[in-house]
Protein backbone atom coordinates (compact mmCIF):
# COMPACT_ATOMS: atom_id res chain seq x y z
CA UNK A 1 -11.41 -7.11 11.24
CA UNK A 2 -12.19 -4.12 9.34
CA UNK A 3 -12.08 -0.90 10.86
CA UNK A 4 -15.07 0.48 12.22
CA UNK A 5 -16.03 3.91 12.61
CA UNK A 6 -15.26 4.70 16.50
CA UNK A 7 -18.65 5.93 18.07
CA UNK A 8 -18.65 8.40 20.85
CA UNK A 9 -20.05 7.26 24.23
CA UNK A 10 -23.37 8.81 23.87
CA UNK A 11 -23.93 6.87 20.68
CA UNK A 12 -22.81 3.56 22.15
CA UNK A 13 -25.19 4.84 24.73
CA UNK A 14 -28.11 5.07 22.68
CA UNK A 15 -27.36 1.77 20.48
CA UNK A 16 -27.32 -0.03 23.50
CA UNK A 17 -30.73 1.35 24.85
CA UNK A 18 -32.12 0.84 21.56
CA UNK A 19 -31.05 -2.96 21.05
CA UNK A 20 -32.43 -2.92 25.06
CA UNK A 21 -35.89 -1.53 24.00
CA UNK A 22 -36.10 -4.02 20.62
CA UNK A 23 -34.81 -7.24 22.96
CA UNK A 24 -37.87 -6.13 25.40
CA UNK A 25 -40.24 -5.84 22.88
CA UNK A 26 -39.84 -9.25 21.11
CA UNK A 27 -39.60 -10.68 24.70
CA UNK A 28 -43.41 -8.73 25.42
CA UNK A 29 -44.37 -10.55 22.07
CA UNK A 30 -42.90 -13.77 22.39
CA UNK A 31 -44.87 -13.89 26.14
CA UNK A 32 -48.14 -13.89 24.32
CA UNK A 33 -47.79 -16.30 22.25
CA UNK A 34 -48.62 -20.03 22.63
CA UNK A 35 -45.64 -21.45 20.87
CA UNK A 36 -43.33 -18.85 22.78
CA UNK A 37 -39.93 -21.78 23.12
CA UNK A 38 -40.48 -22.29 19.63
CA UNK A 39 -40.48 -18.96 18.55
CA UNK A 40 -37.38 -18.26 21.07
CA UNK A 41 -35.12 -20.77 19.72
CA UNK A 42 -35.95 -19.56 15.74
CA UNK A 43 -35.00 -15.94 17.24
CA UNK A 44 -31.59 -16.41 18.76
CA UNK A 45 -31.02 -18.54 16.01
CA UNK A 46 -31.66 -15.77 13.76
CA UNK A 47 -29.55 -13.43 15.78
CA UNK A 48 -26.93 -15.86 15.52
CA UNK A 49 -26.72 -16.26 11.42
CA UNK A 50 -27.06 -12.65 11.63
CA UNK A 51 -23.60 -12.60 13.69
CA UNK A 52 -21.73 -15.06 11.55
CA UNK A 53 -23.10 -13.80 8.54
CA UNK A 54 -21.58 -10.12 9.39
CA UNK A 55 -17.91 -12.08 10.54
CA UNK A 56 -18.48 -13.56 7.07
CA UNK A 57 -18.96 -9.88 5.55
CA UNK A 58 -16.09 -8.57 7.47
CA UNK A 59 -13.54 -11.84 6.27
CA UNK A 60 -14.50 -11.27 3.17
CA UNK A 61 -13.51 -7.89 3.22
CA UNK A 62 -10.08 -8.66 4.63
CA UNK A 63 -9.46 -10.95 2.31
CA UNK A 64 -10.48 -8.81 -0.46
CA UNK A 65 -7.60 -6.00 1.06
CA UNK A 66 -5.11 -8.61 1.30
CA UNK A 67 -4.89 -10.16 -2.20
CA UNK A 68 -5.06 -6.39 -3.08
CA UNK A 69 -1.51 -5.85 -1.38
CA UNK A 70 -0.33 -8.91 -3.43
CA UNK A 71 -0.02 -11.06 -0.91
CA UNK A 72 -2.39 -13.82 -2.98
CA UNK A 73 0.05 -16.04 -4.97
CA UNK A 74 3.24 -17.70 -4.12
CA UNK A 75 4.33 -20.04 -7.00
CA UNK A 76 7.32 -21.37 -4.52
CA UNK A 77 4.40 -23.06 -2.49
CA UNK A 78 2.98 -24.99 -5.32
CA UNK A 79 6.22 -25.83 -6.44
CA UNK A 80 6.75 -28.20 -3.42
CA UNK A 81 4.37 -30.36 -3.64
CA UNK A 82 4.75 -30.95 -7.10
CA UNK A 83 8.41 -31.68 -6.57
CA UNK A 84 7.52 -33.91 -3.98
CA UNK A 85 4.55 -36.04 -5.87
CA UNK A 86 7.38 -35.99 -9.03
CA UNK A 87 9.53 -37.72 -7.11
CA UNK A 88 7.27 -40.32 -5.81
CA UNK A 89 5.90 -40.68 -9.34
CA UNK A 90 9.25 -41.60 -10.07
CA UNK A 91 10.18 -43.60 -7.50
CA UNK A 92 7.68 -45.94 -8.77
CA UNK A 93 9.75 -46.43 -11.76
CA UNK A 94 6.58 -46.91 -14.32
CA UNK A 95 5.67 -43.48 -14.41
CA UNK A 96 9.36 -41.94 -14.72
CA UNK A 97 8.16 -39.64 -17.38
CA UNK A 98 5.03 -37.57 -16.05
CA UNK A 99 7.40 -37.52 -12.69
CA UNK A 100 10.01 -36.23 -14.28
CA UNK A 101 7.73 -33.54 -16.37
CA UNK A 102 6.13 -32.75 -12.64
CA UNK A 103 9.13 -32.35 -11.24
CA UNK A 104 10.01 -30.12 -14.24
CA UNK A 105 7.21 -27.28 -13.77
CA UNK A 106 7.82 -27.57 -10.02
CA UNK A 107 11.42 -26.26 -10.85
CA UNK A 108 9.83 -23.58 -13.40
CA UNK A 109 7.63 -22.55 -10.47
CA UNK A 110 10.49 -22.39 -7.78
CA UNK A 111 12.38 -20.45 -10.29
CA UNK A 112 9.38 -18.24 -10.99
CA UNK A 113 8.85 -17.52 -7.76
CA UNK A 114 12.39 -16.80 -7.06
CA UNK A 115 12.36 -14.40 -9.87
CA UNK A 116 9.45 -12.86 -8.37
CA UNK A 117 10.44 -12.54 -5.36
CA UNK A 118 13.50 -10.86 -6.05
CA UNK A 119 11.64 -8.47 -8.48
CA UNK A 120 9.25 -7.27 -5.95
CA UNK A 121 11.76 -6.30 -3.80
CA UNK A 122 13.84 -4.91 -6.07
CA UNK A 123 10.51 -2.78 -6.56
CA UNK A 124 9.54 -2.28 -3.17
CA UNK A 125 13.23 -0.99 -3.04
CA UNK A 126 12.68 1.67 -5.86
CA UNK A 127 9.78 3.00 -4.62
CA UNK A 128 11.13 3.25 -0.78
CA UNK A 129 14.21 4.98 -2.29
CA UNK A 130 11.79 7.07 -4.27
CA UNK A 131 9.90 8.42 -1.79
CA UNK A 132 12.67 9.11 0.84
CA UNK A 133 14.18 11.17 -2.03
CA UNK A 134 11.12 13.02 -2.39
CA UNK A 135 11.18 13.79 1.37
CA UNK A 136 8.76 11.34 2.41
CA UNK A 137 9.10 10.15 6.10
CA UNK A 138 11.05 6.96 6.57
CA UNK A 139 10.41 4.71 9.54
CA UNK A 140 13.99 3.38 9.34
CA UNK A 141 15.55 6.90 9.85
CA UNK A 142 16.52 6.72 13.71
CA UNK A 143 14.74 9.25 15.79
């Protein structure tokens, strides 16, 4: 989840008294009407899209801060399958040729992501070196 701002206890205090005083006041309301189950039911429904919709909101967002780390594409993983559905493509012996151009990019892929791979590590290398020569703090210093 994303982080939220942390609230001292008076405020928690008053955010629960509030959502106390607005829960006892539709309750009041819902009393004097004649449809009152009705009218219940459509409420904590409502509260309850209103819930998902802000887990929705806060996925979203963690998604959003993942891919931004890079963490979004790994060619390696689509390269299996299509090795695998080359090979059964194959195996058939009618289609040998789109199996074998399958299996093909699934090997450019693997390699790809291989290549990848070792580049951003390479990188993530550099720029660990980099900072620890700039006097950065290093968490793999012992203490």
């Amino acid at each position: 989840m994303a982080d939220a701002p942390i609230k001292s206890p008076e405020e928690t205090s008053s955010d629960d008294q509030r959502v106390e005083q607005l829960a006892r006041e539709l309750a009041d309301r819902l009393r004097a009407m004649p449809n009152r189950a009705e009218l219940t039911d459509y409420a904590v429904s409502m509260l309850r899209e209103s819930a998902e919709d802000a887990d929705q909101s806060d996925l979203a967002r963690d998604t959003t801060d993942r891919l931004r780390k890079g963490d979004g594409f790994n060619p390696i993983a689509f390269a299996i399958p299509l090795f695998v559905i080359g090979a059964v493509l194959c195996a058939t012996g009618i289609l040998i040729g789109p199996g074998v151009g399958i299996i093909g990019v699934a090997v450019l892929m693997a390699v790809f992501g291989l290549g990848l791979a070792m580049f951003r590590g390479a990188m993530s290398g550099r720029a660990k070196a980099g900072s620890i020569a700039a006097g950065a703090p290093d968490d793999r210093r012992p203490k």
